[in-house]
Each structure stands twice: as structure tokens, then as C-alpha cells.
C-alpha atoms as a PDB file:
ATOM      1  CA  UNK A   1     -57.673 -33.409  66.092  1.00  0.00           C
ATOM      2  CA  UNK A   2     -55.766 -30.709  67.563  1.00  0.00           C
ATOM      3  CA  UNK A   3     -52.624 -28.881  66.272  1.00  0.00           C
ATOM      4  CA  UNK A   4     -49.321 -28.870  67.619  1.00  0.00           C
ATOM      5  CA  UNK A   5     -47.460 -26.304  68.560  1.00  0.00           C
ATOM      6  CA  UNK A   6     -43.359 -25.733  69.943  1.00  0.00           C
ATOM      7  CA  UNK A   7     -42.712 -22.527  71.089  1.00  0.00           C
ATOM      8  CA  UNK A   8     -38.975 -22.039  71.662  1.00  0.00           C
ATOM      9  CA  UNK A   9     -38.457 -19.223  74.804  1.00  0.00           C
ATOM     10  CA  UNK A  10     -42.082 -20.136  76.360  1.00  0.00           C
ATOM     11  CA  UNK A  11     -42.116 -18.665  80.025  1.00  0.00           C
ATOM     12  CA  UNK A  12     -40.801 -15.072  78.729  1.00  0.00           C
ATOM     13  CA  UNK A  13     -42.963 -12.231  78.329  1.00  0.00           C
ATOM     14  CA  UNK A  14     -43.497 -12.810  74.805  1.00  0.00           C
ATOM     15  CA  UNK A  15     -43.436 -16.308  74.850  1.00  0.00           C
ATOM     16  CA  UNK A  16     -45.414 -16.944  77.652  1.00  0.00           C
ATOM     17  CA  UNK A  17     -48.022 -14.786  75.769  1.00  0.00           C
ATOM     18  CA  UNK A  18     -47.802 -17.146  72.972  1.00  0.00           C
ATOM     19  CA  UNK A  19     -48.343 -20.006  75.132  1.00  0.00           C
ATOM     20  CA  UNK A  20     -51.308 -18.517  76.604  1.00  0.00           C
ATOM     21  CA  UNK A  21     -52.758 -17.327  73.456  1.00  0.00           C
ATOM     22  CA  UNK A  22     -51.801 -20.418  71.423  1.00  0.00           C
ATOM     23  CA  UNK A  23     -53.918 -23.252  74.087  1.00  0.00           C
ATOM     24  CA  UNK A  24     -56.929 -20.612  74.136  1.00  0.00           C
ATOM     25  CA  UNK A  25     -57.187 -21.574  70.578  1.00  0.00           C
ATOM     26  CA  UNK A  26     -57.107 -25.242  71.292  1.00  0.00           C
ATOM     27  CA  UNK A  27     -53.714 -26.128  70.049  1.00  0.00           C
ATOM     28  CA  UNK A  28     -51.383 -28.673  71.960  1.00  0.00           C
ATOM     29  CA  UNK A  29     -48.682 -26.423  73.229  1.00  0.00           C
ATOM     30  CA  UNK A  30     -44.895 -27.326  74.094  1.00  0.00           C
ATOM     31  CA  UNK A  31     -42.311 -24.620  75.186  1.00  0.00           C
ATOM     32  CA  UNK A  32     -39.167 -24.829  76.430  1.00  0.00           C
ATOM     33  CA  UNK A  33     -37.078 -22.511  78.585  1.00  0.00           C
ATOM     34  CA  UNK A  34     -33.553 -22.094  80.054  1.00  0.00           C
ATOM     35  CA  UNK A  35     -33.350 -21.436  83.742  1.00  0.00           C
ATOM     36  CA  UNK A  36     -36.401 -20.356  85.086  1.00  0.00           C
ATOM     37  CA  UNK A  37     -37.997 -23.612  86.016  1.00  0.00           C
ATOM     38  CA  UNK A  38     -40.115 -21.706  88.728  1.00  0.00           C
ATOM     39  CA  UNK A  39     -41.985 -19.996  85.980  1.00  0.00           C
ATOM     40  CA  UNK A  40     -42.175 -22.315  83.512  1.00  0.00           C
ATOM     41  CA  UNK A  41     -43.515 -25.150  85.842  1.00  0.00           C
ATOM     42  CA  UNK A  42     -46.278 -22.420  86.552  1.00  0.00           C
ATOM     43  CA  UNK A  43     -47.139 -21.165  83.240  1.00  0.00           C
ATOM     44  CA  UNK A  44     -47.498 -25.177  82.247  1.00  0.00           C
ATOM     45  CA  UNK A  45     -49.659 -25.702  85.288  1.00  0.00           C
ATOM     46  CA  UNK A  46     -51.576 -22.798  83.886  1.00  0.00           C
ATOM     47  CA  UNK A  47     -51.768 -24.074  80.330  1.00  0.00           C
ATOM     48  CA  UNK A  48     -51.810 -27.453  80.584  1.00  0.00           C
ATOM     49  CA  UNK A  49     -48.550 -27.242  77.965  1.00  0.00           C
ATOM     50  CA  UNK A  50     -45.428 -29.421  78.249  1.00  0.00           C
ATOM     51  CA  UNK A  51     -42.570 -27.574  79.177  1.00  0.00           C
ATOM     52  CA  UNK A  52     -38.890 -28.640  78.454  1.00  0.00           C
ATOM     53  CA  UNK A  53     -35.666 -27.188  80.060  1.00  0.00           C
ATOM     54  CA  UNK A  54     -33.026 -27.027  77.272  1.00  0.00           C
ATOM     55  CA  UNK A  55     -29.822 -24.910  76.270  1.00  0.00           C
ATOM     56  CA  UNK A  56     -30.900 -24.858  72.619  1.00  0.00           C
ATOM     57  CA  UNK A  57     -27.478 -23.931  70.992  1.00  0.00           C
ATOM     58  CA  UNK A  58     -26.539 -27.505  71.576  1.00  0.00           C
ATOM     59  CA  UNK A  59     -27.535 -30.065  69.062  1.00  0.00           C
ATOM     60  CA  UNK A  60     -28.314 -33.010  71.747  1.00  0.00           C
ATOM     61  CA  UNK A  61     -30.800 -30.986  73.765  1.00  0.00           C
ATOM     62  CA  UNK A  62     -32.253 -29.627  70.693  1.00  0.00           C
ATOM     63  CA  UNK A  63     -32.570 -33.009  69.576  1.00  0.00           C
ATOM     64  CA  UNK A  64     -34.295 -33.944  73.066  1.00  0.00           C
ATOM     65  CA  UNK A  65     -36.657 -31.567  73.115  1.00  0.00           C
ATOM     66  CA  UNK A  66     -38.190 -32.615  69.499  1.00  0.00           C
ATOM     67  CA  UNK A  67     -38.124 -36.305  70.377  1.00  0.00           C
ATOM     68  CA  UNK A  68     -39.692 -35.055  74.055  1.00  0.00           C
ATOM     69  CA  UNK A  69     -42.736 -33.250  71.832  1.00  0.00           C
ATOM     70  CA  UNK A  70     -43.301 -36.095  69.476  1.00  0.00           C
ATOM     71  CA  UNK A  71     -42.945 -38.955  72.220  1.00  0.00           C
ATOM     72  CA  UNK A  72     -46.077 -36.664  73.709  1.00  0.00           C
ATOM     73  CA  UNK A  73     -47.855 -35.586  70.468  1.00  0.00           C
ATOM     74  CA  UNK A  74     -46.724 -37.302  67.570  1.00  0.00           C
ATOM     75  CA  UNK A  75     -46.013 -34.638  65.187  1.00  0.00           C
ATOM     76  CA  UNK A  76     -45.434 -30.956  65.149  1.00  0.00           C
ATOM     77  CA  UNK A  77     -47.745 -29.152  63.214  1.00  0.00           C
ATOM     78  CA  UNK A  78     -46.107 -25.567  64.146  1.00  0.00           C
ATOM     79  CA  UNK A  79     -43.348 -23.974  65.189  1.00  0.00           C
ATOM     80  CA  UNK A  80     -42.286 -20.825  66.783  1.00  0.00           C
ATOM     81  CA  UNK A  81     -38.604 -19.861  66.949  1.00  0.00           C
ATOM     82  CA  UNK A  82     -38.872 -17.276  69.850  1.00  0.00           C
ATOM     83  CA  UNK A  83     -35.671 -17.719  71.997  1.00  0.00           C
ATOM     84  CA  UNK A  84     -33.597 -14.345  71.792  1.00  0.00           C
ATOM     85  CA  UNK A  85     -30.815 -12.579  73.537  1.00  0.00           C
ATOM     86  CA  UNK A  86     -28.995  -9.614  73.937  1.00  0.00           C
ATOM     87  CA  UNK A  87     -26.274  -7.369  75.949  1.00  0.00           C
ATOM     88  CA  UNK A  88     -26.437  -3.463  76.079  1.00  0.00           C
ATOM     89  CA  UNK A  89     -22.713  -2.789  75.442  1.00  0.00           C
ATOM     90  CA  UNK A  90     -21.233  -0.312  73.044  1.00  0.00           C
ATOM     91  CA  UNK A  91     -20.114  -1.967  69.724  1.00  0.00           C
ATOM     92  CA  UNK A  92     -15.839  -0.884  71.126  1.00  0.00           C
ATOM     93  CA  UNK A  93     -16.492  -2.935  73.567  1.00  0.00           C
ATOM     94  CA  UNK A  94     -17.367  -6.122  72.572  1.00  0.00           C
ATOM     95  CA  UNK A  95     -15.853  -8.986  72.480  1.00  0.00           C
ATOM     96  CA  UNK A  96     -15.697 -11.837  70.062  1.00  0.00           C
ATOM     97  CA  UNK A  97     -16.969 -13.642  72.801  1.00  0.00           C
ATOM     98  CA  UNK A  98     -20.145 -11.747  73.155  1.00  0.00           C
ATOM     99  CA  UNK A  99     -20.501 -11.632  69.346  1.00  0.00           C
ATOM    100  CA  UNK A 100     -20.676 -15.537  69.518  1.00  0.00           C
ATOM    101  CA  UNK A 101     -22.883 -15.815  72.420  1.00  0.00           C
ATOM    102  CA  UNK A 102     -25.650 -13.148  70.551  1.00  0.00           C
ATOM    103  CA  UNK A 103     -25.584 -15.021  67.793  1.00  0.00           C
ATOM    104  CA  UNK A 104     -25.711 -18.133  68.834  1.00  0.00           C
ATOM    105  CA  UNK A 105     -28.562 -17.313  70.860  1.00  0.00           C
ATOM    106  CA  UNK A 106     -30.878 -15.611  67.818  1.00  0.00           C
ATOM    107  CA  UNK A 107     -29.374 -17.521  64.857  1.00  0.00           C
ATOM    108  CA  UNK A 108     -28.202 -20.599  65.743  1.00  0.00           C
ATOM    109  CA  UNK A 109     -31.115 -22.039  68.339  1.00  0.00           C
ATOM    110  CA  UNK A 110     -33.482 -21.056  65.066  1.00  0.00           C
ATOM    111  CA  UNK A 111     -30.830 -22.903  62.705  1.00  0.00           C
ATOM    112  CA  UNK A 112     -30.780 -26.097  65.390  1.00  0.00           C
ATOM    113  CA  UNK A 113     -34.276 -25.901  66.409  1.00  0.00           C
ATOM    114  CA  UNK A 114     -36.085 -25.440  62.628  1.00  0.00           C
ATOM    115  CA  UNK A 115     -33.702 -28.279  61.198  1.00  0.00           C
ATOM    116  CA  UNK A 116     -34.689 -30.677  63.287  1.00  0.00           C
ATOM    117  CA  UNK A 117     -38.406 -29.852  63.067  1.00  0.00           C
ATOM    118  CA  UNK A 118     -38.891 -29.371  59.801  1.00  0.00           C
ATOM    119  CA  UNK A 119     -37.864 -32.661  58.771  1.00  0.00           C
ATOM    120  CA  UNK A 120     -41.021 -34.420  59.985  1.00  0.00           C
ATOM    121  CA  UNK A 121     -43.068 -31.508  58.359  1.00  0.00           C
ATOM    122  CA  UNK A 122     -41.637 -32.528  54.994  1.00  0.00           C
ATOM    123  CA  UNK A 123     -42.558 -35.582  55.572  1.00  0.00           C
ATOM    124  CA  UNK A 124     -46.109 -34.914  56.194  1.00  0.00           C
ATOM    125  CA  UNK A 125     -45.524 -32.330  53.399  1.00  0.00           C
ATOM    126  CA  UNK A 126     -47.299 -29.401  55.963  1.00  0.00           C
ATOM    127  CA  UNK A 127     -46.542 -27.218  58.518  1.00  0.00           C
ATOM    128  CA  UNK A 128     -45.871 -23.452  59.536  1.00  0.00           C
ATOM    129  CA  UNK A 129     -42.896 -21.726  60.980  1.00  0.00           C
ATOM    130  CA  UNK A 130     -43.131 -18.595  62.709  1.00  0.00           C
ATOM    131  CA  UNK A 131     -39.774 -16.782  63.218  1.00  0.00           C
ATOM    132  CA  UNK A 132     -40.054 -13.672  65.752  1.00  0.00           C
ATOM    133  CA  UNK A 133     -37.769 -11.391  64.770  1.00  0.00           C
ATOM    134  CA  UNK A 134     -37.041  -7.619  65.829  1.00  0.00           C
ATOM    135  CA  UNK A 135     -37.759  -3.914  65.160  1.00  0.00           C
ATOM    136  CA  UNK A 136     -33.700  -3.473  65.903  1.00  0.00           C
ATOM    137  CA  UNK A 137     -32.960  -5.619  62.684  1.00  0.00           C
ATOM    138  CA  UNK A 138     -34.805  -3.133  60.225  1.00  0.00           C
ATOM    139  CA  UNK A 139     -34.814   0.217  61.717  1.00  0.00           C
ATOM    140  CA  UNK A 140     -32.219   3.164  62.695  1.00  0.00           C
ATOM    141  CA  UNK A 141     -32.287   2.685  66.126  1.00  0.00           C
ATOM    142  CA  UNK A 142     -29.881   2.950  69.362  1.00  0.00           C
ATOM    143  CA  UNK A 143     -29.830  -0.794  69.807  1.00  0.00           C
ATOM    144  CA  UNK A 144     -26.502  -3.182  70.393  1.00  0.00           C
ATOM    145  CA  UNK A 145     -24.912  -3.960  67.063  1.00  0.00           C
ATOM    146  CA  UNK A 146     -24.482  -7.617  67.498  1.00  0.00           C
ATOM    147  CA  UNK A 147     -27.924  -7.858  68.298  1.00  0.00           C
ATOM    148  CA  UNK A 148     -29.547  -6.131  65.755  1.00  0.00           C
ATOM    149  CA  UNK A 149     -26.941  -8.026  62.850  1.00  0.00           C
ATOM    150  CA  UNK A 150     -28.657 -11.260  64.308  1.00  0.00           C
ATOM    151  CA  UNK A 151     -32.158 -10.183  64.041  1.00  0.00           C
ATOM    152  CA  UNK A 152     -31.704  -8.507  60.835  1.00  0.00           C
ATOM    153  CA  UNK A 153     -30.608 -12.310  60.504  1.00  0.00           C
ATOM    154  CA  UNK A 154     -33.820 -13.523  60.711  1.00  0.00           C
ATOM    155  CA  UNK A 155     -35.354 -11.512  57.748  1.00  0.00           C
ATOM    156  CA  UNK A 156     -33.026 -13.514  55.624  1.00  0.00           C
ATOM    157  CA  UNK A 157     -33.203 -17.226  57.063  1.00  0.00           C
ATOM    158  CA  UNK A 158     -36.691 -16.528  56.747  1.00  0.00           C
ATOM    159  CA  UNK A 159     -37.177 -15.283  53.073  1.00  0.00           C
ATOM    160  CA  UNK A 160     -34.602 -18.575  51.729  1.00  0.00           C
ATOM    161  CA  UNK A 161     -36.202 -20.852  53.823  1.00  0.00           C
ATOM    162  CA  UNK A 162     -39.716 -19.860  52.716  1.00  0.00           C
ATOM    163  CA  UNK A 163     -38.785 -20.734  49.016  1.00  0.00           C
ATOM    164  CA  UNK A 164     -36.919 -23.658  49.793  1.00  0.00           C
ATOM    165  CA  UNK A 165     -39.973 -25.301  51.734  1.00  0.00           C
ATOM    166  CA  UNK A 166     -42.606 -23.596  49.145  1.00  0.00           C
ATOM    167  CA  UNK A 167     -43.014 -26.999  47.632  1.00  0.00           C
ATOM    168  CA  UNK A 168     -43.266 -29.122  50.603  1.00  0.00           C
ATOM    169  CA  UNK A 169     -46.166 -26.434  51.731  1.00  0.00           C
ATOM    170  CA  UNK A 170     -44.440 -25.167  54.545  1.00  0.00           C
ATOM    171  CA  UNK A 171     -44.766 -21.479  55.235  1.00  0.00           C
ATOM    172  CA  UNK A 172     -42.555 -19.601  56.846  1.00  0.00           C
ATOM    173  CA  UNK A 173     -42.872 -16.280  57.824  1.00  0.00           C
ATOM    174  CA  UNK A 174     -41.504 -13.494  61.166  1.00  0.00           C
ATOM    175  CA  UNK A 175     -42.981 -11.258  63.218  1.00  0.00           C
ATOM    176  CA  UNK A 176     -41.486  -8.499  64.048  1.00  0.00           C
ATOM    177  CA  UNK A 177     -42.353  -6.621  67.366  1.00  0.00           C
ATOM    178  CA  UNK A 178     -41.378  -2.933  68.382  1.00  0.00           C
ATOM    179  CA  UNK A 179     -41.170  -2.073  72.045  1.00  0.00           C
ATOM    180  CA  UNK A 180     -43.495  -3.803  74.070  1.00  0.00           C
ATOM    181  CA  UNK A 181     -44.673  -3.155  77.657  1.00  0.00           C
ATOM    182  CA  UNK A 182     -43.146  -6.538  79.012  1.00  0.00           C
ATOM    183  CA  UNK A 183     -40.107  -8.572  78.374  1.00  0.00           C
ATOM    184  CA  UNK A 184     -36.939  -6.295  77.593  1.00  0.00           C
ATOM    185  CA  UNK A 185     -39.298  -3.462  77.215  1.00  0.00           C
ATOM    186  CA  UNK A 186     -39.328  -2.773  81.081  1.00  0.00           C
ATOM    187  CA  UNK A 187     -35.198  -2.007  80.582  1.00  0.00           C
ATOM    188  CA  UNK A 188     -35.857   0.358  78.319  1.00  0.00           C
ATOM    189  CA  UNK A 189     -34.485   4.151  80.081  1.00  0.00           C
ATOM    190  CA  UNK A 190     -36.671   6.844  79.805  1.00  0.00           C
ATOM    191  CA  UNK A 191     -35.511   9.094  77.172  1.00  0.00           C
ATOM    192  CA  UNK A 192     -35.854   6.508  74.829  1.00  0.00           C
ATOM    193  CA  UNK A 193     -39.171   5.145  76.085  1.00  0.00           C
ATOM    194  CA  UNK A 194     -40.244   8.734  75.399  1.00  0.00           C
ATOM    195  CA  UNK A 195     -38.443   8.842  71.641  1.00  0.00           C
ATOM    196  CA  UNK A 196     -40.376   5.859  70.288  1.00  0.00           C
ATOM    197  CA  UNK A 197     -43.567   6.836  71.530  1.00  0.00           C
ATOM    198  CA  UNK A 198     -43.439  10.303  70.025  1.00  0.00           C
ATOM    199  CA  UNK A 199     -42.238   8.498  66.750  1.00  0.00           C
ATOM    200  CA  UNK A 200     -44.738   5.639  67.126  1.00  0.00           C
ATOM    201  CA  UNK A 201     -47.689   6.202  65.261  1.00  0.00           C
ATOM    202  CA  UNK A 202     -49.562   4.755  68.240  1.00  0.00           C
ATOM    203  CA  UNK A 203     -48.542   6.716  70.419  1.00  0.00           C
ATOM    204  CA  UNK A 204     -47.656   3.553  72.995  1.00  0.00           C
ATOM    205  CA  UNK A 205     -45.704   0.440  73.457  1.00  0.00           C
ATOM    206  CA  UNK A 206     -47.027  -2.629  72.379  1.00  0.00           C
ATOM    207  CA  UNK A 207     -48.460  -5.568  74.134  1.00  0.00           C
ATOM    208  CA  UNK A 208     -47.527  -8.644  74.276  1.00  0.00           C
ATOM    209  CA  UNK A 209     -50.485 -10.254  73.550  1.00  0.00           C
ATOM    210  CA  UNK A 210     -50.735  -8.124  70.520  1.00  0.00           C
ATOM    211  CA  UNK A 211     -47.916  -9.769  68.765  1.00  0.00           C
ATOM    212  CA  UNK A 212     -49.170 -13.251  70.126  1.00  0.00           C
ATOM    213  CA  UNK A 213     -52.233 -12.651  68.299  1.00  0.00           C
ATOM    214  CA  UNK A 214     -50.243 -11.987  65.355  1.00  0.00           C
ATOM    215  CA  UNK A 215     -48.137 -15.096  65.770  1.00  0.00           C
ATOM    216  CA  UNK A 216     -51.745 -17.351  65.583  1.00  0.00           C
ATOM    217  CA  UNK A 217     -52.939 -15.925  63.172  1.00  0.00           C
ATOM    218  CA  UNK A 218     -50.055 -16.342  60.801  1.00  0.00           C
ATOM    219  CA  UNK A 219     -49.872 -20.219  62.095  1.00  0.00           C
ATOM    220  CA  UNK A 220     -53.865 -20.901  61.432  1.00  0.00           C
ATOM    221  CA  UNK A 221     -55.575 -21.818  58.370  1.00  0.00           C
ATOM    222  CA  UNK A 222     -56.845 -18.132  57.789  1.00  0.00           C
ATOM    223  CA  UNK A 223     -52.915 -17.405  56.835  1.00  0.00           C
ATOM    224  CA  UNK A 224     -52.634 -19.903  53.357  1.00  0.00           C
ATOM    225  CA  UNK A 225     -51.882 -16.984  51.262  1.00  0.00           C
ATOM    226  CA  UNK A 226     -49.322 -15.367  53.842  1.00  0.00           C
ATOM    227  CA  UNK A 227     -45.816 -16.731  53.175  1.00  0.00           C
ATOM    228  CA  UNK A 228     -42.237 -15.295  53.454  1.00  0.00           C
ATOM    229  CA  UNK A 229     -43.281 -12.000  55.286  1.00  0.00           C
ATOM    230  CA  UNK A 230     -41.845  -9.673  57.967  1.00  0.00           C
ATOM    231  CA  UNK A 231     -44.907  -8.719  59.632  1.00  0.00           C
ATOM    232  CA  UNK A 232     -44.511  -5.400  61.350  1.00  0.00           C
ATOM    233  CA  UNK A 233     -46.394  -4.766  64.886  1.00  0.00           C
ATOM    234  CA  UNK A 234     -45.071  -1.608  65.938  1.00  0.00           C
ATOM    235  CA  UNK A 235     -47.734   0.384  66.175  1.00  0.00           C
ATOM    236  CA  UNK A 236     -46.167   2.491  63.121  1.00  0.00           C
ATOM    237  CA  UNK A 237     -42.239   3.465  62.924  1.00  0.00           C
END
């Protein structure tokens, strides 16, 4: 019988990567998405994944999108908290407003979504969770405060949430990407394109699919022994 999976932020770069990557591997695949309907209607044709508009800082949708997946699968057997924003602004000029709104969107979609999942995998006393963090969270870099205090976020929701599901055996681990060739990565000006590469052991940006790769692997079978990690892929900061 096949897996399931939920990817949260599916027709992105990085999530449509995972999507991809994720049904090559012969797991039932759900994502949702925001506003682009055009490409997430086309990256389900593609995929043959279920794809399910939501705003998933509210509660009810969040609660929609889990019934939606089990209505269709029965269970979800992983899931991948992937829905992330940010603003380039200077940390003077933000407001509280935009401190809100950042956080919402990388701390409290994963707080929503993960609550309501993981009560069926206790249940069924399995499951992984896959948190995708960012290189901005852990590093000395010229990135938007409020956006790296939310992804540094992760790293912590991740590590208590690991324990606290250790003896349901749930794992729970994040990925954390550097700067990848699609996604935010195209925004990226020049100089500091330039600056990671020379301080990238790599010498390059990463791919998407790289990280994707990472994410299934740390979902599969081959991962028991891999729990309550930030796992690196940035080609070597």
C-alpha cells in the first residue's frame, strides 16, 4: 500500500520539487497552495496529486484541508510543513503588522497544520514530519530579521516536538536549504549571489531537487535512526 504524503506550499519552487520527487517514489501526494490555482491545477495534472487551495493561518481551512486528504486517502503517513514567507525591509521599518504576517506565515501554518495532523499519527502510533526550515535562521547573513527569528523558529518547534512524539514513533526532523537556483533564489541581487558562492564550499546555488531528495529520504524507511535534526544542504557555509 502506498504512503501518504501532505506537502504544505506544493506549486512553489521547492514544493513543487517535492511533489514531483515525492510521486516518483510512489507515494500518494497532496499539496496545497494559496493563489496560484493556474499552477497548481498543472503541477496536479502532472502528478496525479490532489491539490487544495487554503490560507493555512486559519484554523477552519487548515482543518479542511486534513479532512480533504483523509476523505481521499485515509490517513497521512507524512507530512511536510513547507509554506514560508518573507518581506525584504530593513528591521526600522517594520511594522508590527509585518512582524505578525511573517510569523504567522512560517510558525503558525506549521503550529495549525502539524496539530491537526499529528493527531491521527498518534493514533496509528507512526508517522514522519519534515519541517523545511532556512539557512537565514542559523547563519550571519543579510536576511530580514523577522524572517530569519521565524525560521530560527523552526529549529526549536522541531527539537521539542521530536521528544514529545519520540514515544508515539513519530520523527520529526528540518531541512534546511541555502540559496537555491529557483524559488526566492531568483530575487537574490548580484553582489550577494556572488558573496555566497565564494563562501559556499560548492561553489554554486543549490537545486531544488537537491533538497527534495533530502526531504524523501528523511520521510522513507532508510531514515529510522534520523530524528530531531537540522539537516544542512548548503553546499557548505
Amino acid at each position: 500500500m502506498s504512503k501518504v504524503a501532505l506537502i504544505t506550499g506544493g506549486s512553489g519552487a521547492l514544493g513543487s520539487a517535492m511533489v514531483r520527487c515525492f510521486r516518483r517514489d510512489n507515494y500518494e501526494t497532496v499539496f496545497t497552495f494559496r493563489t496560484n490555482e493556474k499552477r497548481a491545477k498543472a503541477l496536479a495534472d502532472e502528478t496525479g496529486s490532489l491539490a487544495l487551495q487554503a490560507d493555512l493561518t486559519d484554523r477552519d481551512q487548515v482543518r479542511e484541508v486534513v479532512r480533504g486528504t483523509l476523505e481521499r486517502h485515509g490517513r497521512i503517513d507524512v507530512l511536510v510543513n513547507n509554506v514560508g514567507f518573507t518581506q525584504v525591509m530593513p528591521f526600522a521599518l517594520i511594522e508590527e503588522e509585518d512582524w505578525d504576517e511573517v510569523m504567522a506565515a512560517n510558525l503558525k501554518t506549521m503550529f495549525l497544520v502539524t496539530r491537526e495532523v499529528v493527531r491521527g499519527m498518534i493514533g496509528r502510533k507512526s508517522g514522519t514530519i519534515v519541517n523545511i526550515g532556512s539557512l537565514a535562521g542559523h547563519r550571519l547573513l543579510e536576511v530580514p530579521v523577522h524572517y530569519a527569528t521565524a525560521k530560527a523558529g523552526v529549529s526549536g518547534f522541531t527539537l521539542s516536538l521530536a521528544k514529545e512524539l519520540s514515544r508515539y514513533n513519530i520523527r520529526v526532523n528540518s531541512v534546511v536549504p541555502g540559496l537555491l537556483d529557483g524559488g526566492v533564489g531568483r530575487m537574490v541581487p548580484e553582489k550577494e549571489l556572488a558573496d555566497y558562492v565564494a563562501h559556499c564550499a560548492a561553489g554554486r546555488p543549490g537545486k531544488t531537487e537537491e533538497v527534495a531528495e533530502t526531504v524523501l529520504f528523511l520521510a522513507s524507511e532508510k531514515a529510522q535512526y534520523v530524528n530531531a535534526q537540522n539537516i544542512f544542504v548548503d553546499g557548505g557555509i
